[in-house]
N, C-alpha and C. Protein backbone atom coordinates (compact mmCIF):
# COMPACT_ATOMS: atom_id res chain seq x y z
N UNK A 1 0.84 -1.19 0.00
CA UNK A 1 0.00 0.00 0.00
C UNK A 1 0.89 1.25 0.00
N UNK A 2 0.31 2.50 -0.45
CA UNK A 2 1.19 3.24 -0.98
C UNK A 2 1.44 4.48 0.50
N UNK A 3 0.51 4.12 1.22
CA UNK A 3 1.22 4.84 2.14
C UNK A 3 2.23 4.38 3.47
N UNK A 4 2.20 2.85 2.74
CA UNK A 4 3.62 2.28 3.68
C UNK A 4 5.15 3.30 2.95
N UNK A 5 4.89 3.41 1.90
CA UNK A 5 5.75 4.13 1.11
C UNK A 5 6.30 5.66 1.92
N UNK A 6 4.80 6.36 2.19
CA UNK A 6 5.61 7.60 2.78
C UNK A 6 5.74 6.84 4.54
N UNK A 7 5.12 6.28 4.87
CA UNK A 7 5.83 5.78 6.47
C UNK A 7 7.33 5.63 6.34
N UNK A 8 7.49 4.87 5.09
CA UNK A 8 9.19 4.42 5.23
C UNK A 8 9.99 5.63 5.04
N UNK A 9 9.45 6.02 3.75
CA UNK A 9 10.54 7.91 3.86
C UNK A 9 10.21 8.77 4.74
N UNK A 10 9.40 8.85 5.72
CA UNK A 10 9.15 9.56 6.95
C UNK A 10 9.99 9.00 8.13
N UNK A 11 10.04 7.65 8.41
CA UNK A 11 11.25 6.73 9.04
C UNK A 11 12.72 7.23 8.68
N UNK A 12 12.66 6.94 7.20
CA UNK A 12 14.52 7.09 6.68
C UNK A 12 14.35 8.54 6.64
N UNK A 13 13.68 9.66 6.77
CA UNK A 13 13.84 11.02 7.10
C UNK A 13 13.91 12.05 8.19
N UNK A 14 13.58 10.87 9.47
CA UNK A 14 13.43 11.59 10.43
C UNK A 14 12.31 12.37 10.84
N UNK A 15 11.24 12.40 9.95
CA UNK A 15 10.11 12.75 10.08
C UNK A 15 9.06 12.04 11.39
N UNK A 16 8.94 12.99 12.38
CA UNK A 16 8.07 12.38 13.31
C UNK A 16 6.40 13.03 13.34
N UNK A 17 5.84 12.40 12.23
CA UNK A 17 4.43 12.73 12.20
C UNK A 17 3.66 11.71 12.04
N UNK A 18 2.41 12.02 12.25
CA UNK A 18 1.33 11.02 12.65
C UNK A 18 0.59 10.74 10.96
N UNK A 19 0.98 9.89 10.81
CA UNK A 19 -0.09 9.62 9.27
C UNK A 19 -1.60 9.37 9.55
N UNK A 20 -2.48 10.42 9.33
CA UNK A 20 -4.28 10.05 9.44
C UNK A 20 -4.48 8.93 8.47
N UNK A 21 -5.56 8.24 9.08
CA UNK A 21 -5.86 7.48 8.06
C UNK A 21 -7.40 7.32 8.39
N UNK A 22 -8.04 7.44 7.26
CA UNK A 22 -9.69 7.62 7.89
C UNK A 22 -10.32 6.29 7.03
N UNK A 23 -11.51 6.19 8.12
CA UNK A 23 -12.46 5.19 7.29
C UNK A 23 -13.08 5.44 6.33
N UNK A 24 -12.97 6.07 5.65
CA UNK A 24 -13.47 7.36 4.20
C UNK A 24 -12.59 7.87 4.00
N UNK A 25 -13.34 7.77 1.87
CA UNK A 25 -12.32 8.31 1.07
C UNK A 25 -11.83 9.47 1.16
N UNK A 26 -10.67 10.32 1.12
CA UNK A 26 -10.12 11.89 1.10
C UNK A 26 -9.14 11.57 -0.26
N UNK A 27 -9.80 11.18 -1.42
CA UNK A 27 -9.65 10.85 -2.75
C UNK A 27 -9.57 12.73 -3.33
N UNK A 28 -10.36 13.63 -2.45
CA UNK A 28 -10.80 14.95 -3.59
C UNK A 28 -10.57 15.68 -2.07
N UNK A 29 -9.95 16.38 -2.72
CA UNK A 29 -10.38 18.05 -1.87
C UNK A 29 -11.64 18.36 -0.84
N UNK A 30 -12.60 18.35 -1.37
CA UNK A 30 -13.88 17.93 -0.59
C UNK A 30 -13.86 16.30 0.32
N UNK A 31 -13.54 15.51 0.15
CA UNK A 31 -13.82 14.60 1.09
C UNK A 31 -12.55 14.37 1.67
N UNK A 32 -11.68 15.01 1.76
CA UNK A 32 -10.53 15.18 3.03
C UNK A 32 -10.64 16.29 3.45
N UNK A 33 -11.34 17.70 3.03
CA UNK A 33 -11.98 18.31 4.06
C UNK A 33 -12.65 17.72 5.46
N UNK A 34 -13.91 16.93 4.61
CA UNK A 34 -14.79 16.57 5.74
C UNK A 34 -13.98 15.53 6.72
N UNK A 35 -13.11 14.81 6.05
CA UNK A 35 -12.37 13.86 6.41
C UNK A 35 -11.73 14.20 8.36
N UNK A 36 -10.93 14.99 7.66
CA UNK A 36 -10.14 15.72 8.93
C UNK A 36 -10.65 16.77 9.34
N UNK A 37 -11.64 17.19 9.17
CA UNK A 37 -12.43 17.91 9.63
C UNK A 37 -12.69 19.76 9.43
N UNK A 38 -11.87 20.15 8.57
CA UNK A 38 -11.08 21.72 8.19
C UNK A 38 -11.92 22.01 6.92
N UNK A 39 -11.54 23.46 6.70
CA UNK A 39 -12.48 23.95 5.34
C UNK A 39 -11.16 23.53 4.48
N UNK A 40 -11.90 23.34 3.00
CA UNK A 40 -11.23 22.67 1.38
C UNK A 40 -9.55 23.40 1.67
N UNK A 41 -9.54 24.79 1.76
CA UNK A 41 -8.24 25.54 1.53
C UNK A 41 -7.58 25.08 2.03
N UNK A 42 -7.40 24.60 3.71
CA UNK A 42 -6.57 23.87 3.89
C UNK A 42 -5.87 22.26 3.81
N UNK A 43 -6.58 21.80 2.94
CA UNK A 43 -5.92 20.30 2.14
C UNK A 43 -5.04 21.05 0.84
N UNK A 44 -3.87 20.23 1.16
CA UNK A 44 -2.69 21.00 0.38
C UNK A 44 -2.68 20.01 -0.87
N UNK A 45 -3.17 20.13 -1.72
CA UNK A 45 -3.59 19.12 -3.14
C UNK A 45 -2.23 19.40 -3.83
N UNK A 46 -1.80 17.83 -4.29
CA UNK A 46 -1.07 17.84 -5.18
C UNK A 46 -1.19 17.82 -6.52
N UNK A 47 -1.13 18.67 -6.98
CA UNK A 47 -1.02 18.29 -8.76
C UNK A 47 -0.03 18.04 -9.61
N UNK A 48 -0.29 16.71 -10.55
CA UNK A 48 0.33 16.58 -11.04
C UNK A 48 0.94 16.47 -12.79
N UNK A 49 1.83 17.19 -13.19
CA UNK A 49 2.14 18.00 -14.61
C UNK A 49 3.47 17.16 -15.06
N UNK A 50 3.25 17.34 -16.62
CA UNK A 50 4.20 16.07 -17.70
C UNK A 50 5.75 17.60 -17.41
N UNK A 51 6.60 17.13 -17.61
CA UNK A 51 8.03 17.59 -17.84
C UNK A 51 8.32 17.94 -19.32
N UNK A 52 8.93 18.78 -19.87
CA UNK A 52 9.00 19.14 -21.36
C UNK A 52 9.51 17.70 -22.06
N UNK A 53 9.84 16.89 -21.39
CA UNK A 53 10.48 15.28 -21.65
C UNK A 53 9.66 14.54 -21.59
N UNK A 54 8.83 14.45 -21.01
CA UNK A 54 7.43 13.85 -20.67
C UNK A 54 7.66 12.47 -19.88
N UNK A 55 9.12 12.09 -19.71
CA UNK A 55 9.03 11.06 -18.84
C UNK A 55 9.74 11.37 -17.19
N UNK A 56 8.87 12.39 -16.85
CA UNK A 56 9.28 12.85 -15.29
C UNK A 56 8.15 13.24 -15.10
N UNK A 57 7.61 14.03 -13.41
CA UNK A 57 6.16 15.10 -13.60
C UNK A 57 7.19 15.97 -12.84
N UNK A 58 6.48 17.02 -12.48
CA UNK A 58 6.55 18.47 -12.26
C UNK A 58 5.13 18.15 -10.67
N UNK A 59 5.49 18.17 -9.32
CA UNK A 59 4.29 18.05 -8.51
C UNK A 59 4.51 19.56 -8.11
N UNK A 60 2.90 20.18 -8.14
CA UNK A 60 2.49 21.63 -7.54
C UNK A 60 1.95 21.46 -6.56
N UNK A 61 2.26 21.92 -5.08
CA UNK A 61 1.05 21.36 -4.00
C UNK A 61 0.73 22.76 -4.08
N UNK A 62 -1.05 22.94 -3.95
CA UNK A 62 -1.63 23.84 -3.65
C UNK A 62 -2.54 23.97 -2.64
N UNK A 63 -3.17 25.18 -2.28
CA UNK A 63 -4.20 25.09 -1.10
C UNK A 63 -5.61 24.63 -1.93
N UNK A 64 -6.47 24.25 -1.20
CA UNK A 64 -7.22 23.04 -1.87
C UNK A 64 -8.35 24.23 -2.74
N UNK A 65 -8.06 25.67 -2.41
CA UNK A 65 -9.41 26.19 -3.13
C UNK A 65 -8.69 26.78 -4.18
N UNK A 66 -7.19 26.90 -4.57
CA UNK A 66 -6.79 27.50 -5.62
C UNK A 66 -6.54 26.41 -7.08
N UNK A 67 -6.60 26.82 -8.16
CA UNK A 67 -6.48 26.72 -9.51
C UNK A 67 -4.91 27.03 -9.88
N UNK A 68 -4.48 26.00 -11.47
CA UNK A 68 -3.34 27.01 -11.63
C UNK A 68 -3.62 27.92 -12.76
N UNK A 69 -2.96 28.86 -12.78
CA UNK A 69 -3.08 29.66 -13.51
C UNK A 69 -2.18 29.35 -14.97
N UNK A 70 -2.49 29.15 -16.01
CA UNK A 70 -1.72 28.86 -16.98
C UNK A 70 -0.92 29.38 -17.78
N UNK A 71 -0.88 30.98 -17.72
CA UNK A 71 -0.05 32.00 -18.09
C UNK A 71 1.00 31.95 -16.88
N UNK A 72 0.77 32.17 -16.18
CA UNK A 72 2.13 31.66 -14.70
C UNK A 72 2.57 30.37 -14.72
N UNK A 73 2.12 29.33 -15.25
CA UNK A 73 2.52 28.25 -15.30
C UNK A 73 3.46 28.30 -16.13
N UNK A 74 3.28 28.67 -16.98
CA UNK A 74 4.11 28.31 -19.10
C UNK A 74 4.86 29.88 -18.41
N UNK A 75 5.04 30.79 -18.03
CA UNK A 75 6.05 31.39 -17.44
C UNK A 75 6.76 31.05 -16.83
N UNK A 76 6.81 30.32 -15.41
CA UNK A 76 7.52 29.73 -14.87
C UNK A 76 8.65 28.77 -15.64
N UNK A 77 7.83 27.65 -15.94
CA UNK A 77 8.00 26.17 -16.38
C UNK A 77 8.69 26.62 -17.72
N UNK A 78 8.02 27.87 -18.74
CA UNK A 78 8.47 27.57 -19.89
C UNK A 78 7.92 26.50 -20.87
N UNK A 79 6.92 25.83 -20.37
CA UNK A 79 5.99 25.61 -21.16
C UNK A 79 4.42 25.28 -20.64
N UNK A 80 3.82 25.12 -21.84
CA UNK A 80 2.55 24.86 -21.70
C UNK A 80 2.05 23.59 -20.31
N UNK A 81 1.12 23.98 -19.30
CA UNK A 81 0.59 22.89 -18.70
C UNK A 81 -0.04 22.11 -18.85
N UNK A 82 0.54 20.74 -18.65
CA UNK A 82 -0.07 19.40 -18.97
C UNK A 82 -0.05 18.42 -18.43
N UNK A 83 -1.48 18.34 -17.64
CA UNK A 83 -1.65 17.68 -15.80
C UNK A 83 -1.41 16.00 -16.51
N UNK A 84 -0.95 14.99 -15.80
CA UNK A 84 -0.59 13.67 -16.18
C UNK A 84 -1.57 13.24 -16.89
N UNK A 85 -1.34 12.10 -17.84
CA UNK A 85 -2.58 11.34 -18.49
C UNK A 85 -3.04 10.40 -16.89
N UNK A 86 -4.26 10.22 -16.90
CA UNK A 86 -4.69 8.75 -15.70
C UNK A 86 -3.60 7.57 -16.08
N UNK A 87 -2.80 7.07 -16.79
CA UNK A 87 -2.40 6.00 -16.53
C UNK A 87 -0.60 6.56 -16.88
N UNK A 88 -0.51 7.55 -16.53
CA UNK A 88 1.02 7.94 -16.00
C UNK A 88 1.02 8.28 -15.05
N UNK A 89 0.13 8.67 -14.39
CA UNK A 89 0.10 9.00 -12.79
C UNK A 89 0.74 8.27 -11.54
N UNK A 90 0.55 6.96 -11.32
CA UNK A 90 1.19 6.08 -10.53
C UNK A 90 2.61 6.02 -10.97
N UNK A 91 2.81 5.48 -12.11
CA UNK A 91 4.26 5.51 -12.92
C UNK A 91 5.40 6.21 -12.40
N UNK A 92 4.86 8.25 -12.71
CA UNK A 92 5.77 9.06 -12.64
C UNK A 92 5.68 9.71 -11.57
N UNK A 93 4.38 9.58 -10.50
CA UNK A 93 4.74 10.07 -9.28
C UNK A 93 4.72 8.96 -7.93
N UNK A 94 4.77 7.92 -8.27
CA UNK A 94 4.21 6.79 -7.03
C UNK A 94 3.50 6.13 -6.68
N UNK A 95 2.69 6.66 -6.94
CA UNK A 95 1.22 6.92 -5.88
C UNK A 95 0.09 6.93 -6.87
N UNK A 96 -1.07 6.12 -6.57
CA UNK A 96 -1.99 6.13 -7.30
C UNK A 96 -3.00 7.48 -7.32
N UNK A 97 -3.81 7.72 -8.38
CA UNK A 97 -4.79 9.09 -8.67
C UNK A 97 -5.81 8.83 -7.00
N UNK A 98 -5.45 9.97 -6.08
CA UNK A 98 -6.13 10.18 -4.72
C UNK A 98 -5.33 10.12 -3.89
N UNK A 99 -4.02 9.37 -4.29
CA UNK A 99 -3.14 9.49 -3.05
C UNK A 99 -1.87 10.27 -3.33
N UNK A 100 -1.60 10.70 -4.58
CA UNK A 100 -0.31 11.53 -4.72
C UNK A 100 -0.17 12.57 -4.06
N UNK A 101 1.29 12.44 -3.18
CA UNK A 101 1.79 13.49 -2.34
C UNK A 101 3.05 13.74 -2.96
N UNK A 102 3.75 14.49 -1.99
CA UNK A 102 5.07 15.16 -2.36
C UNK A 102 6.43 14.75 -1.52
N UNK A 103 5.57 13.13 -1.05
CA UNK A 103 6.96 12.28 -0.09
C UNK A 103 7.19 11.16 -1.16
N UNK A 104 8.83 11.05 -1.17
CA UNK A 104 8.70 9.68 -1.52
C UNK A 104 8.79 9.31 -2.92
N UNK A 105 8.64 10.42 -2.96
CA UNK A 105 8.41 10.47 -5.22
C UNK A 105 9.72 9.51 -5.80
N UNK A 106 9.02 9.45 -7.23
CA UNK A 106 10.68 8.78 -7.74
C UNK A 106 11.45 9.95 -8.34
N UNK A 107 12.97 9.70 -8.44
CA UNK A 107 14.04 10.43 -8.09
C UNK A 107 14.04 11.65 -9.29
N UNK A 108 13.57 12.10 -10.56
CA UNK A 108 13.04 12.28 -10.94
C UNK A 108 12.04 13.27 -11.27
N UNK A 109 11.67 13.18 -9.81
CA UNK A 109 10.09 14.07 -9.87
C UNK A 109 10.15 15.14 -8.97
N UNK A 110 9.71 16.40 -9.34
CA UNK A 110 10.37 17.87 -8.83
C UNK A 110 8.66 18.31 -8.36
N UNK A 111 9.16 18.37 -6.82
CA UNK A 111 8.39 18.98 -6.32
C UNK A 111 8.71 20.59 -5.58
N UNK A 112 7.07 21.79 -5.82
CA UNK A 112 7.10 23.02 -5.93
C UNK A 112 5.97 22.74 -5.37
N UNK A 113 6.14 23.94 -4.46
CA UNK A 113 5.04 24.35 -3.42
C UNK A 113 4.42 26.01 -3.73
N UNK A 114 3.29 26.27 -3.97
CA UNK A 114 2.82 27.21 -3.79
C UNK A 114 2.44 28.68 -3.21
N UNK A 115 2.59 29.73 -3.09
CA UNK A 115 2.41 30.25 -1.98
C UNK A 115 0.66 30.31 -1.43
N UNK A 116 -0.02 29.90 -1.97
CA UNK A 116 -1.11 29.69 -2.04
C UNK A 116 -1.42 29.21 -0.22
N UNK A 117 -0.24 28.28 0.26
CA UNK A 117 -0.54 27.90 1.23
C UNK A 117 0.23 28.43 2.45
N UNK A 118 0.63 29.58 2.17
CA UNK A 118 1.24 30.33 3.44
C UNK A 118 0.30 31.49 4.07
N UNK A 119 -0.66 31.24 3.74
CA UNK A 119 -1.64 31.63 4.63
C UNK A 119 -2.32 30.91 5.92
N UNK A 120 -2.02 29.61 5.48
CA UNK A 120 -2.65 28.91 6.88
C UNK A 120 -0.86 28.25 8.05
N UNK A 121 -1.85 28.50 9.29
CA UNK A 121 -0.07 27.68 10.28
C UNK A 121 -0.61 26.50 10.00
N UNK A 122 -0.99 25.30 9.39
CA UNK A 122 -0.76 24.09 9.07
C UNK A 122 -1.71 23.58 7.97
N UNK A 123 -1.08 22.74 7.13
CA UNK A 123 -2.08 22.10 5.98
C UNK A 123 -2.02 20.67 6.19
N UNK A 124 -2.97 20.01 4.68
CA UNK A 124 -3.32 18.65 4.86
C UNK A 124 -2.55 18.21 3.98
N UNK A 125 -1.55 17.61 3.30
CA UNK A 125 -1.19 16.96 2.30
C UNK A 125 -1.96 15.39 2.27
N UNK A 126 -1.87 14.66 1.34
CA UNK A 126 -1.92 12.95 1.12
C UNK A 126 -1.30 12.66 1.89
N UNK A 127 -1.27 11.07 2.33
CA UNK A 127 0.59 10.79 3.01
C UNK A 127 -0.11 9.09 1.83
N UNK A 128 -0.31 9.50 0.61
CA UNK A 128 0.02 8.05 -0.16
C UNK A 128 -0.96 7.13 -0.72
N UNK A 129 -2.35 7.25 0.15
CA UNK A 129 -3.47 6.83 -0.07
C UNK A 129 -4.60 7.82 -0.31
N UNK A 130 -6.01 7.03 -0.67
CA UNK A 130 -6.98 7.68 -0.78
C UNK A 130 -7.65 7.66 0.45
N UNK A 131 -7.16 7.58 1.30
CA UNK A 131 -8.10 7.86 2.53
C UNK A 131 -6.54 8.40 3.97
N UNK A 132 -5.76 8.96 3.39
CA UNK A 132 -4.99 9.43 4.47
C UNK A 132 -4.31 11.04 4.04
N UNK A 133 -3.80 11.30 5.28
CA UNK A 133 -3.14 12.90 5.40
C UNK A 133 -2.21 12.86 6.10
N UNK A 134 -1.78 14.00 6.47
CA UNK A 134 -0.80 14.19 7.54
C UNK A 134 -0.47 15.68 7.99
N UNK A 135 -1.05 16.06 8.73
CA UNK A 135 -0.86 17.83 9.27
C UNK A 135 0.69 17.97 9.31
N UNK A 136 0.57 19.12 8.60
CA UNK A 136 2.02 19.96 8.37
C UNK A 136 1.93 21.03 8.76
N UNK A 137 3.38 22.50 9.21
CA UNK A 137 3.05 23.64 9.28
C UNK A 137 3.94 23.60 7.72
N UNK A 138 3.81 25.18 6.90
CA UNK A 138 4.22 24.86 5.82
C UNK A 138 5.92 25.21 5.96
N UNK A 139 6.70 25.39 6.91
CA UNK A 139 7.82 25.18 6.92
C UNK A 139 8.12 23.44 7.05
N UNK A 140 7.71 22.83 7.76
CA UNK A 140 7.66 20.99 7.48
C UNK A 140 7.35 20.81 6.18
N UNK A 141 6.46 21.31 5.62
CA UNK A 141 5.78 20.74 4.35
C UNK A 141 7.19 21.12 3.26
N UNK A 142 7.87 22.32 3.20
CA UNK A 142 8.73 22.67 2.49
C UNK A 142 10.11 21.80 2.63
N UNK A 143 10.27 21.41 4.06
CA UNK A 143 11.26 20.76 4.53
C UNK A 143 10.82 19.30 4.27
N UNK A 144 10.05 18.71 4.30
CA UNK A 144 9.94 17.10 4.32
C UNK A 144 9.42 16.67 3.03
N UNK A 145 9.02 17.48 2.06
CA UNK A 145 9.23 17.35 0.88
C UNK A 145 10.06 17.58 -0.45
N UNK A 146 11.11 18.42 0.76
CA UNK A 146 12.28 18.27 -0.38
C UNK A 146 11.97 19.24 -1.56
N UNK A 147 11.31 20.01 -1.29
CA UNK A 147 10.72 21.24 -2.55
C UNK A 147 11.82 21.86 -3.01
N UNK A 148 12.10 21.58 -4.46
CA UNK A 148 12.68 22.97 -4.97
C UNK A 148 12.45 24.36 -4.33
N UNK A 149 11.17 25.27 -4.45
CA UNK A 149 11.30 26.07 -4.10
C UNK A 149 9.29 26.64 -4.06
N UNK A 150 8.72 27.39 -3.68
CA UNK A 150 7.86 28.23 -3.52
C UNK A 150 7.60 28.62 -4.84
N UNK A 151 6.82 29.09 -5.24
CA UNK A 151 6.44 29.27 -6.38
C UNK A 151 4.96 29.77 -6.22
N UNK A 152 4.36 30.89 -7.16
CA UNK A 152 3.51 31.55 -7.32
C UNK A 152 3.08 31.26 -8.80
N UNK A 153 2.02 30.33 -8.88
CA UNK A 153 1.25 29.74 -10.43
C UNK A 153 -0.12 29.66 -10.10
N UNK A 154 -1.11 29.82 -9.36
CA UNK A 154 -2.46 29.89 -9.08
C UNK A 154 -3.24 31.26 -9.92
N UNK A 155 -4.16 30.90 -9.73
CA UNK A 155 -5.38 32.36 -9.77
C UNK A 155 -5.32 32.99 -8.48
């Protein structure tokens, strides 16, 4: 299961956090709201985007009520955005469609965090499955995911 995956890189990282795991799906934005109990903004959604190579992704975590913006995107990135096909998803980030987070990825895969989510002192990321999380403040989230860097691509 894919969130033995982030347990083990939370182990080999030194990471001491509690992985949620609920009896219900937190597959969407909305049902890991209700899940853990917080409004949508704070579930830190990962999205996930093809590489100008197309065999890597590009992960954006955002706050769960923002969009990206696609003129900031193809600015940034330098090119056009292009969220994974459904059956490259597991492949190029791990983790099956509901559970992709920003632990654990394969070596490969460049994760960017938003500022979208420095408005709240803690968010929800995945930790791997469709029914788990793991509260972060977003200095952890920046630190235990190994982020390149912050980045401003939303509406």
């Amino acid at each position: 299961m894919s969130v033995e995956i982030v347990r083990n890189y939370f182990k080999e990282n030194n990471i001491d956090k509690e992985i949620l795991e609920f009896p219900v799906s937190s597959a969407t934005v909305e049902l890991a709201a209700q899940a853990v109990g917080v409004e949508p903004a704070r579930i830190a959604k990962t999205l996930s985007f093809y590489t100008k190579e197309k065999d890597a992704a590009i992960l954006i975590v955002t706050a769960g009520d923002m969009k990206i913006d696609n003129s900031k995107f193809k600015h940034f990135f330098g090119m056009k955005a292009k969220m994974l096909a459904a059956e490259d998803v597991e492949k190029l980030t791990g983790y099956a469609i509901g559970g992709v987070c920003p632990f654990g990825n394969p070596e490969n895969t460049s994760v960017y965090l938003d500022v979208s989510l420095k408005r709240f002192e803690t968010v929800f990321p995945a930790a791997g499955s469709a029914n788990s999380a793991v509260e972060l403040t977003c200095e952890e989230l920046e630190q235990d995911s190994k982020a390149k860097e912050w980045i401003d691509v939303c509406k």
